[in-house]
Protein backbone atom coordinates (compact mmCIF):
# COMPACT_ATOMS: atom_id res chain seq x y z
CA UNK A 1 6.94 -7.79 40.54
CA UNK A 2 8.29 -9.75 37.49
CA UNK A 3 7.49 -7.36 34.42
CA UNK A 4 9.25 -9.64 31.72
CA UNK A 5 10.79 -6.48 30.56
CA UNK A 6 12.83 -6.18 26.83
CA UNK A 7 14.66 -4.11 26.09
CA UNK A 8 13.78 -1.72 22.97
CA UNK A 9 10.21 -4.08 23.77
CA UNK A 10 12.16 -6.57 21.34
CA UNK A 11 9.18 -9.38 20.71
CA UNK A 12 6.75 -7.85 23.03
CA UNK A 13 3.41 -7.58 21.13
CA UNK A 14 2.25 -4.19 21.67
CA UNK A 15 -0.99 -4.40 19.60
CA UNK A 16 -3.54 -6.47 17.64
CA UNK A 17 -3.69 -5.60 13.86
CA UNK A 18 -5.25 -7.08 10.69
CA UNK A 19 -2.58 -4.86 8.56
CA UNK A 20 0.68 -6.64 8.09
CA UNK A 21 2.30 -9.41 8.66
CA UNK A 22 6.18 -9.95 9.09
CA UNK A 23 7.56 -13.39 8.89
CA UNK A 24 11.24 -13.12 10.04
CA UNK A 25 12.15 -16.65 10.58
CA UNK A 26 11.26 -17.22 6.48
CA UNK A 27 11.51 -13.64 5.33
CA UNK A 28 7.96 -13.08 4.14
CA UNK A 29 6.29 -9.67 4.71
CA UNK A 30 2.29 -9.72 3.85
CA UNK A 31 -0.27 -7.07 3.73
CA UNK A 32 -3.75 -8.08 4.52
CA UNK A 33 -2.78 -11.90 3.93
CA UNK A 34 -0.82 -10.84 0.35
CA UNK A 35 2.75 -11.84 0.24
CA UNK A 36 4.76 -9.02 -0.70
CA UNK A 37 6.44 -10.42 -3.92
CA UNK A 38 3.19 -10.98 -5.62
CA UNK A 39 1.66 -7.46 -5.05
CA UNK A 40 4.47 -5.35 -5.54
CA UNK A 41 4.62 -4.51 -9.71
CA UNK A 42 1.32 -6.70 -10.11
CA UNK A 43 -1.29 -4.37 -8.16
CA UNK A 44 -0.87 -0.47 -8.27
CA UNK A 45 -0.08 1.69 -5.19
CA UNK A 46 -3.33 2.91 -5.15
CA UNK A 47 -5.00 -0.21 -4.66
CA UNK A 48 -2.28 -1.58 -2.07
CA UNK A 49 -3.04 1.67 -0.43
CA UNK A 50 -6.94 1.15 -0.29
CA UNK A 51 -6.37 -2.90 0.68
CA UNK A 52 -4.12 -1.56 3.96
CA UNK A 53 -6.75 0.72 4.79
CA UNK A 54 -10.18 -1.05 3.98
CA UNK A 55 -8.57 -4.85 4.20
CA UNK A 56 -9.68 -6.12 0.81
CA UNK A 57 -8.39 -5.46 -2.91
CA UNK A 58 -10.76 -3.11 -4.39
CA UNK A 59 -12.90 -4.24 -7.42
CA UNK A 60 -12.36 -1.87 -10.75
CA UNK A 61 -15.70 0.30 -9.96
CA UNK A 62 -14.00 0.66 -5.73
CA UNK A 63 -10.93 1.24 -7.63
CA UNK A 64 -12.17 4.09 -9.77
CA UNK A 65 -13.61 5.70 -6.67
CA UNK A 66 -10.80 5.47 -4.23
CA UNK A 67 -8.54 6.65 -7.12
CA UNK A 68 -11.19 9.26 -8.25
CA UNK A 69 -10.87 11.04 -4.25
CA UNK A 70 -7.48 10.80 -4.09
CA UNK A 71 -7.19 12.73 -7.05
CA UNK A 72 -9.85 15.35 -6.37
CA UNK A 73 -7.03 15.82 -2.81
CA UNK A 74 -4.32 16.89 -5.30
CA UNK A 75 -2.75 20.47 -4.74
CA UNK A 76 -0.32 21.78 -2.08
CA UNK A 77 -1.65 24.51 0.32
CA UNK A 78 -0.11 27.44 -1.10
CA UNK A 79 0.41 28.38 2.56
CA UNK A 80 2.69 25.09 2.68
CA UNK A 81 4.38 26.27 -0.41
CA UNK A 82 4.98 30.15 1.59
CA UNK A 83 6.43 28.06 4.18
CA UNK A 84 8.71 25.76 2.11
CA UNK A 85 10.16 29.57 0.81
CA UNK A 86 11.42 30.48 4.31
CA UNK A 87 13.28 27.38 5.43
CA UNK A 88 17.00 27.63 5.35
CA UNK A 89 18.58 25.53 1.91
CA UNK A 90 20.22 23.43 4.34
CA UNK A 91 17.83 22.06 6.32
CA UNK A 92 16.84 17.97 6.15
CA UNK A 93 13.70 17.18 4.13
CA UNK A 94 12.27 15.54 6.70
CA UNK A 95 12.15 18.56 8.42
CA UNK A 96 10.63 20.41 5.87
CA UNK A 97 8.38 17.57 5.70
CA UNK A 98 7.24 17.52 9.09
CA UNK A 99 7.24 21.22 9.43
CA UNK A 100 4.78 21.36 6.64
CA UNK A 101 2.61 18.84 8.13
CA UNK A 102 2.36 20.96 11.30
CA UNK A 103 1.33 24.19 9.49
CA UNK A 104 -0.70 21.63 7.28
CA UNK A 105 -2.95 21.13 10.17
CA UNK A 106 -3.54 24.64 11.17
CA UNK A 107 -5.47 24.87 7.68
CA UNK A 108 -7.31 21.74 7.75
CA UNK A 109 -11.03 21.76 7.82
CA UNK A 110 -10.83 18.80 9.78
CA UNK A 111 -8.35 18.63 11.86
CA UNK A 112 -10.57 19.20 15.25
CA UNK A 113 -13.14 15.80 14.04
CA UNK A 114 -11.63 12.30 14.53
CA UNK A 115 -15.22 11.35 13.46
CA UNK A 116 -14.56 8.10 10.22
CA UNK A 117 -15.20 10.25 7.51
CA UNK A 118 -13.34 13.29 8.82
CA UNK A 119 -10.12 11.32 8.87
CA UNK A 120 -10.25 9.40 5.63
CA UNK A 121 -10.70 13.02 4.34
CA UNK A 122 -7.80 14.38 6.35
CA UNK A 123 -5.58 10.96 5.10
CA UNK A 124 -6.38 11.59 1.37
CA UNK A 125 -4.94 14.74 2.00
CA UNK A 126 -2.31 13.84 3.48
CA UNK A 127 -1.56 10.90 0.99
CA UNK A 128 -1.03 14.01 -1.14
CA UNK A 129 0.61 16.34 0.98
CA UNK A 130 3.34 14.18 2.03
CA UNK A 131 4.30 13.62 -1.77
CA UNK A 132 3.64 17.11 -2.97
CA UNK A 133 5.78 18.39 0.20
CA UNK A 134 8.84 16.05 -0.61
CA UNK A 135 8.92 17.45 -4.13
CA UNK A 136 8.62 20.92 -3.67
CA UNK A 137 11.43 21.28 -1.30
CA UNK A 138 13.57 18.91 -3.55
CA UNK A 139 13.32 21.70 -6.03
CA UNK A 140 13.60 24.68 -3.89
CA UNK A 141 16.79 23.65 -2.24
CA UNK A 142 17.96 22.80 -5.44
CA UNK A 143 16.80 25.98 -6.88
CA UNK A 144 13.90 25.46 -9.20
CA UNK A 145 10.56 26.70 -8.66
CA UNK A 146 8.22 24.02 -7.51
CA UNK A 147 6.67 21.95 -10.52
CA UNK A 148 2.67 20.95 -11.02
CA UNK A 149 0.97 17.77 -12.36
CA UNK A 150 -2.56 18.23 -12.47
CA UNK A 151 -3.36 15.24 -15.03
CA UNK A 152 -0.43 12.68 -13.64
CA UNK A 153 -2.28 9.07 -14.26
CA UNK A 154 -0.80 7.45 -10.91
CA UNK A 155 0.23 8.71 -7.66
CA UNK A 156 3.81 7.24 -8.79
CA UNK A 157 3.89 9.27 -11.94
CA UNK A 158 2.33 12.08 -9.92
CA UNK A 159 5.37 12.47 -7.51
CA UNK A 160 7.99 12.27 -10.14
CA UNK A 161 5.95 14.74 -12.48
CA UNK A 162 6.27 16.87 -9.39
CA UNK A 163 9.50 15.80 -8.80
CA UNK A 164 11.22 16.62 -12.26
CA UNK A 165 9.11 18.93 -13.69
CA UNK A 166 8.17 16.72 -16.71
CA UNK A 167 5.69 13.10 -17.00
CA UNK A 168 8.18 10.31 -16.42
CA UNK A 169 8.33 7.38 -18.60
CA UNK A 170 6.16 4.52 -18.04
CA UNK A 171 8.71 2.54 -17.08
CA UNK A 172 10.07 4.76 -14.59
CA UNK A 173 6.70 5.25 -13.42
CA UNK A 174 6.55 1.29 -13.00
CA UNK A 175 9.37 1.41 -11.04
CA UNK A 176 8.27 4.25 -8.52
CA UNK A 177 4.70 2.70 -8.38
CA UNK A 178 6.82 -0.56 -6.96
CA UNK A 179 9.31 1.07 -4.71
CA UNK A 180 6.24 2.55 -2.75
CA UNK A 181 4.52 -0.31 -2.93
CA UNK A 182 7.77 -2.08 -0.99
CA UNK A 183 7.58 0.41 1.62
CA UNK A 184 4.00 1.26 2.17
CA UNK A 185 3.97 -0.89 5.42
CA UNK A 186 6.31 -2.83 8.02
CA UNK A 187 3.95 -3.73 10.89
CA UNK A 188 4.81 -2.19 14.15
CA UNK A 189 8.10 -0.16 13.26
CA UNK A 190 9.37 2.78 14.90
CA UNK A 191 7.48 5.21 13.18
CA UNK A 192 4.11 3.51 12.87
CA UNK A 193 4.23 2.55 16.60
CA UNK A 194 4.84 6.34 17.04
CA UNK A 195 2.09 7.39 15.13
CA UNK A 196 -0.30 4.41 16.99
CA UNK A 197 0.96 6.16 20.39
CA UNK A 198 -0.10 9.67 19.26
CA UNK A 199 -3.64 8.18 17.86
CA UNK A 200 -4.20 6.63 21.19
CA UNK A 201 -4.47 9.61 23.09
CA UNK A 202 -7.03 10.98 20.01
CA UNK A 203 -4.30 13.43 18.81
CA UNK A 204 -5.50 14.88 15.73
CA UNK A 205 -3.91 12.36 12.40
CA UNK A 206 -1.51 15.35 11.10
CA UNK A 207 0.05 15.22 15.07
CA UNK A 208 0.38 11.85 14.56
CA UNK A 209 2.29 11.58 11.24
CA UNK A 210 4.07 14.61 12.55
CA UNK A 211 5.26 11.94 15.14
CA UNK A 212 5.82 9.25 12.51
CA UNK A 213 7.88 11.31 9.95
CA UNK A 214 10.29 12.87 12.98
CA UNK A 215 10.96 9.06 14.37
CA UNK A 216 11.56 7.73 10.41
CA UNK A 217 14.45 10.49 10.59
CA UNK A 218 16.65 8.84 13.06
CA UNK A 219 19.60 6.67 11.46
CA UNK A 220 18.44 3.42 13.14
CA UNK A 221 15.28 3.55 11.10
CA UNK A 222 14.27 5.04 8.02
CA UNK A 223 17.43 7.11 8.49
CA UNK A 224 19.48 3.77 7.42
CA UNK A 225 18.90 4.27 3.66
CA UNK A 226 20.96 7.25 3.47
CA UNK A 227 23.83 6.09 4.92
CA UNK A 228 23.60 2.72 2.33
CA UNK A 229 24.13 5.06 -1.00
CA UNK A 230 26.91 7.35 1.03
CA UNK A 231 28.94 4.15 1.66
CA UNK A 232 28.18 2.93 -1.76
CA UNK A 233 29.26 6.17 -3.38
CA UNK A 234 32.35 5.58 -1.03
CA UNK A 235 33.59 2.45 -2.11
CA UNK A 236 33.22 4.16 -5.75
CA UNK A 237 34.82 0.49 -7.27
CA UNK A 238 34.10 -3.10 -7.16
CA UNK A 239 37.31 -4.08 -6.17
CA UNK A 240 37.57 -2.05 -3.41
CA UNK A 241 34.15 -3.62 -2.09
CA UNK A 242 35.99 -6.44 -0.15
CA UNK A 243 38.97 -4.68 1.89
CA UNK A 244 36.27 -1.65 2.75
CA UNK A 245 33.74 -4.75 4.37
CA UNK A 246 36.69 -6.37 5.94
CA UNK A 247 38.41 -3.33 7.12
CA UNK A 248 34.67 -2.52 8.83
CA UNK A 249 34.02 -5.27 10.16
CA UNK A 250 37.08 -5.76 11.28
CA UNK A 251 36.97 -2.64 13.34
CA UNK A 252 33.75 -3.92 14.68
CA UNK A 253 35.17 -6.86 15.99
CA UNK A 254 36.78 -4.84 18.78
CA UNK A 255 34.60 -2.51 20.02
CA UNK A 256 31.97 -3.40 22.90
CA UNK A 257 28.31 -4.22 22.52
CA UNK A 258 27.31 -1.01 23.70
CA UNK A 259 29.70 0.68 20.90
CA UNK A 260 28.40 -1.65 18.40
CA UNK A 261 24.81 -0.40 18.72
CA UNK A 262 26.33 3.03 17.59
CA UNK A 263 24.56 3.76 13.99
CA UNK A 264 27.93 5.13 12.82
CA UNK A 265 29.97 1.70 12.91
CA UNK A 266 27.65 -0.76 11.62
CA UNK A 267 27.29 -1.96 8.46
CA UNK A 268 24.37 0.13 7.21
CA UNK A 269 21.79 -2.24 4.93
CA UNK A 270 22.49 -5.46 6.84
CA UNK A 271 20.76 -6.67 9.90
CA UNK A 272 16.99 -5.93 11.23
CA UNK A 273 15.13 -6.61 14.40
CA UNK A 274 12.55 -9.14 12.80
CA UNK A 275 14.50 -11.22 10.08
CA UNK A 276 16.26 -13.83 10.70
CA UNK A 277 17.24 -14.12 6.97
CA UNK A 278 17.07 -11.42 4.14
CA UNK A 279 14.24 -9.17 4.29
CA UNK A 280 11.50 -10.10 1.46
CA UNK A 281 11.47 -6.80 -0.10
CA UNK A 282 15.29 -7.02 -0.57
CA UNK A 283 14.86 -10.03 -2.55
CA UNK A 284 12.24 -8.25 -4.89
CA UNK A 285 14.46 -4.99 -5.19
CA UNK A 286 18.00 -6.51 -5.67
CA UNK A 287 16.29 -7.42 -9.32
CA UNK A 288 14.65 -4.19 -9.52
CA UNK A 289 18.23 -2.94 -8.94
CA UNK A 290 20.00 -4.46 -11.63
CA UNK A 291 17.99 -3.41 -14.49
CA UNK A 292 17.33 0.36 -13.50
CA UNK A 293 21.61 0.06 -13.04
CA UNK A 294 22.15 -1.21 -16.75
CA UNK A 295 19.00 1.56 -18.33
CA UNK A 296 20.26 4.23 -16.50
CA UNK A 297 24.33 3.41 -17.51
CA UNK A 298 25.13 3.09 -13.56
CA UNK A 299 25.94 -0.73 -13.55
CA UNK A 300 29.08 0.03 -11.56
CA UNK A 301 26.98 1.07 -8.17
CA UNK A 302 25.08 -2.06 -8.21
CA UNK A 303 28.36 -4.10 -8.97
CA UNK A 304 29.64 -2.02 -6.10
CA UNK A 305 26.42 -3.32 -3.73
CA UNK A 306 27.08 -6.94 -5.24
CA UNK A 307 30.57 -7.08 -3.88
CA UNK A 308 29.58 -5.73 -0.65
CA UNK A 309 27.02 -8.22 -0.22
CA UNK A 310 29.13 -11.23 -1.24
CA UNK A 311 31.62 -9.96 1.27
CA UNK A 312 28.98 -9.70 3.78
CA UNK A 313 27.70 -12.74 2.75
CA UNK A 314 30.82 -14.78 3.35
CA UNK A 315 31.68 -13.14 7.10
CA UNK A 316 28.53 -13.15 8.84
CA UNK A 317 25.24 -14.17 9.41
CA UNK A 318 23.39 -11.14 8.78
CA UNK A 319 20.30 -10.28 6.84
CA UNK A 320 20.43 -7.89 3.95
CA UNK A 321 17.41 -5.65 4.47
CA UNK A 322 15.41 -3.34 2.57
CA UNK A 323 17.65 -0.30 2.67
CA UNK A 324 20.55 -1.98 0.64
CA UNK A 325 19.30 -2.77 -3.01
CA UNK A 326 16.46 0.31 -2.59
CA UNK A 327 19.43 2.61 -2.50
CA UNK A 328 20.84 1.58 -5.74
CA UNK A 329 17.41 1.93 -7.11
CA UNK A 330 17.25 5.45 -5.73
CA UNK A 331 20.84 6.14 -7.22
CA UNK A 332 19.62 5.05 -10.83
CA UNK A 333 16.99 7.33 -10.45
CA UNK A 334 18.84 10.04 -9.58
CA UNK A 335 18.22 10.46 -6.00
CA UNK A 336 20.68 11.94 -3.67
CA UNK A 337 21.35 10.51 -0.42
CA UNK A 338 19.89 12.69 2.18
CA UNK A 339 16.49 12.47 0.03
CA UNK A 340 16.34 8.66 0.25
CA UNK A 341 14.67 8.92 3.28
CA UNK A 342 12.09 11.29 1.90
CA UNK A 343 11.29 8.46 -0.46
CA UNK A 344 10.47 6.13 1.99
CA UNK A 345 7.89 8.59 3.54
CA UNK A 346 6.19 8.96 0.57
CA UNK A 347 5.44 5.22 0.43
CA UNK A 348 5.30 4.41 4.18
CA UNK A 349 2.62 7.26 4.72
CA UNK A 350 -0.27 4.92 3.22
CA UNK A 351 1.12 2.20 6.36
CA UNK A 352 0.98 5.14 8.90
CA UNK A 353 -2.79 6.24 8.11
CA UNK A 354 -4.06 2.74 7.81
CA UNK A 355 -2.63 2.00 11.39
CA UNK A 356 -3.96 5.56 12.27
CA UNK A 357 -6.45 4.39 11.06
CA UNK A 358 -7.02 1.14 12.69
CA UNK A 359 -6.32 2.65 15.99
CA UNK A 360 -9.14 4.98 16.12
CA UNK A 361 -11.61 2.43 14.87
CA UNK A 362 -10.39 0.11 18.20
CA UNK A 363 -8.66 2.10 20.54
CA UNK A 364 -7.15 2.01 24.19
CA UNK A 365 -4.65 4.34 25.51
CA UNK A 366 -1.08 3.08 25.22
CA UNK A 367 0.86 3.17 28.28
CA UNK A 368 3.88 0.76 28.91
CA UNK A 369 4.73 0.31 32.29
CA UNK A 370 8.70 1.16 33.40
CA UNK A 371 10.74 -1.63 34.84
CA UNK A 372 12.18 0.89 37.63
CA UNK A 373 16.07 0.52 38.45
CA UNK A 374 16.51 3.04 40.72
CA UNK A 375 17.09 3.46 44.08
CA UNK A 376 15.16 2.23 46.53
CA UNK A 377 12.33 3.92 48.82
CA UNK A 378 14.20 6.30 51.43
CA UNK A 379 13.29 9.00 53.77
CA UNK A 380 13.69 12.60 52.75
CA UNK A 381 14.58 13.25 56.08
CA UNK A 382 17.55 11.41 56.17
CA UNK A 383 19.03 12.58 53.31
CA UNK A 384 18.77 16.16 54.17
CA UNK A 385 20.58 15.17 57.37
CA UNK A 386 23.38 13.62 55.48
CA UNK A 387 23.68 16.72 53.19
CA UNK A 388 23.74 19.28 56.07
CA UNK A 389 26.26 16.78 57.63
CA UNK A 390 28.50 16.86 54.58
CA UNK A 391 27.74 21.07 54.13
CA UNK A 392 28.93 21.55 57.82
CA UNK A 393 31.90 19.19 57.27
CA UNK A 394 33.07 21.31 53.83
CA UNK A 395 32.86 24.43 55.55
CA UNK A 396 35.26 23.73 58.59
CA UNK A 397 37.67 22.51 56.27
């Protein structure tokens, strides 16, 4: 039977949505119909958040409300905040972060109803939680006591009150408010299709951004962005930008296809499944970049990701994508590399519950069929004879 397999299901559609839209030939990313550029820094998080879930921009009184209930969901379960206590120092934040939306579940009210209004409930909570989560083990590992923001004016400012301990500025605000815009959705990415698989067999929504937030951790997904400020931090100068791309890709050059796909030699920041040029939100964030570098005195990272990306530029074909210039952005705002990630969840959580979302409104179990390479139909019979055969045979010898 022909089964027009792919592998890693490259180009297969897997679902209808109404969500997002990824252009990769032209590098245009849209949510709901809105190109990227125009929403992000124009229309608050809040509101992108409510458009990916309800599929129109709210009006100023739908607004108020949505912002009004998201709100009122404020406040970490102190028995999330026990938890955070106990985890070793050490361990990732995105296993905090998952761990806490486990034991998040256990306490939720309701967690055993996938009936509409039960889950936009649960999803304002865990709008919150995912935030409030990042924050508080930020500052535990790093040995402060975990910081409140009861009157914070937008989720953006909320995090980094949380964050930091102190309201940031507006302009810092601004900035947060447009880096989760930029990552609130990607269409069918790892961890959204994850989090569409667990919805499908009416898992409870905390199971399935459970499964969302552990798939976002591997390096060949939200993972990525990490490993962008590390090699950044590396290269240290601009002039050392073009022997460390050459020197990389030069290695590269040798090894075999298979090697290549190993997340450790490639050029973290370039290259994506989808685009076929540079990724849209790039484009928006490599200006983003430069000006948080010169306010916050750290031009010399983002001449460091310049360098790289003129070097890139003039040795291959690939795309810059979203994880470069958002990692210079996290540098400026003092964001270490193995939190990066953490970011991104904060943002991409509003994508995850609208697809949750979507899924339960329309659903069908997802199951994928194998394309089987293995061997062929034999009798058990004969095998066994073969093995005794091969027993007796060892034994006289």
């Amino acid at each position: 039977m022909e089964t027009g397999w792919k592998a890693g299901l490259e180009d297969v559609i897997a679902a209808r949505s109404a969500i997002c839209q990824v252009d990769g030939v032209n590098g245009r990313l849209y949510y709901r119909g809105y190109e990227i550029g125009d929403l992000a820094g124009a229309v608050s998080f809040e509101d992108v958040t409510a458009l990916l879930w309800n599929g129109e921009l709210p009006d100023a009184a739908a607004s108020g409300a949505f912002k009004a209930r998201l709100e009122a969901a404020r406040g970490l379960p102190p028995t999330v905040g026990q938890l955070l206590q106990t985890l070793p120092r050490d361990a990732h934040p995105l296993d905090a972060l998952r761990t806490a939306v486990s034991l998040a579940a256990t306490h939720d009210p309701d967690t055993r109803s996938n009936e509409p209004e039960a889950n936009l409930r649960k999803a304002l909570r865990l709008m919150n939680l995912v935030p409030e989560t990042v924050a508080a083990w930020q500052r535990i590992r790093t040995g402060r006591t975990p910081a409140a923001a009861p009157a914070a004016a937008s989720h953006a400012a909320y995090f980094l009150e949380l964050l930091e301990g102190r309201a940031p500025s507006p302009e810092v605000a601004r900035v947060m408010d447009l880096v989760l815009t930029l990552h609130a959705d990607h269409e069918l990415n790892a961890s959204t299709f994850a989090a569409r698989v667990g919805v499908a067999t009416l898992t409870d929504l905390h199971a399935a951004i459970v499964a969302a937030v552990s798939t976002l951790k591997g390096p060949r997904h939200g993972g990525a962005n990490e490993d962008v400020l590390a090699m950044l931090l590396e290269i240290g100068e601009p002039a050392r930008a073009e022997s460390y791309v050459e020197a990389r890709m030069g290695a590269r050059a040798g090894l075999s296809k298979q090697e290549r796909g190993d997340p450790k030699v490639r050029m973290p920041g370039f290259g994506h499944r989808v685009y076929r040029v540079d990724d849209a939100r790039a484009r928006v964030l490599r200006g983003m970049a430069k000006s948080m570098a010169e306010a916050t005195g750290r031009q010399k990272l983002f001449e460091v990701a310049e360098r790289v990306y003129d070097a890139m530029r003039a040795r291959t074909s690939l795309p810059v994508n979203v994880d470069f210039f958002s990692a210079v952005v996290y540098d400026a705002l003092g964001i270490p590399p193995d939190f990066c990630t953490s970011i991104f969840a904060v943002g991409r959580v509003a994508g995850w519950l609208a697809h949750a979302l979507e899924q339960y409104a329309d659903n069908r179990l997802i199951r994928p069929r194998a394309d089987y390479s293995g061997s062929a139909p034999r009798p058990l019979a004969l095998q066994r004879r073969k093995t005794e055969t091969s027993m007796a045979s060892s034994l006289k010898s």
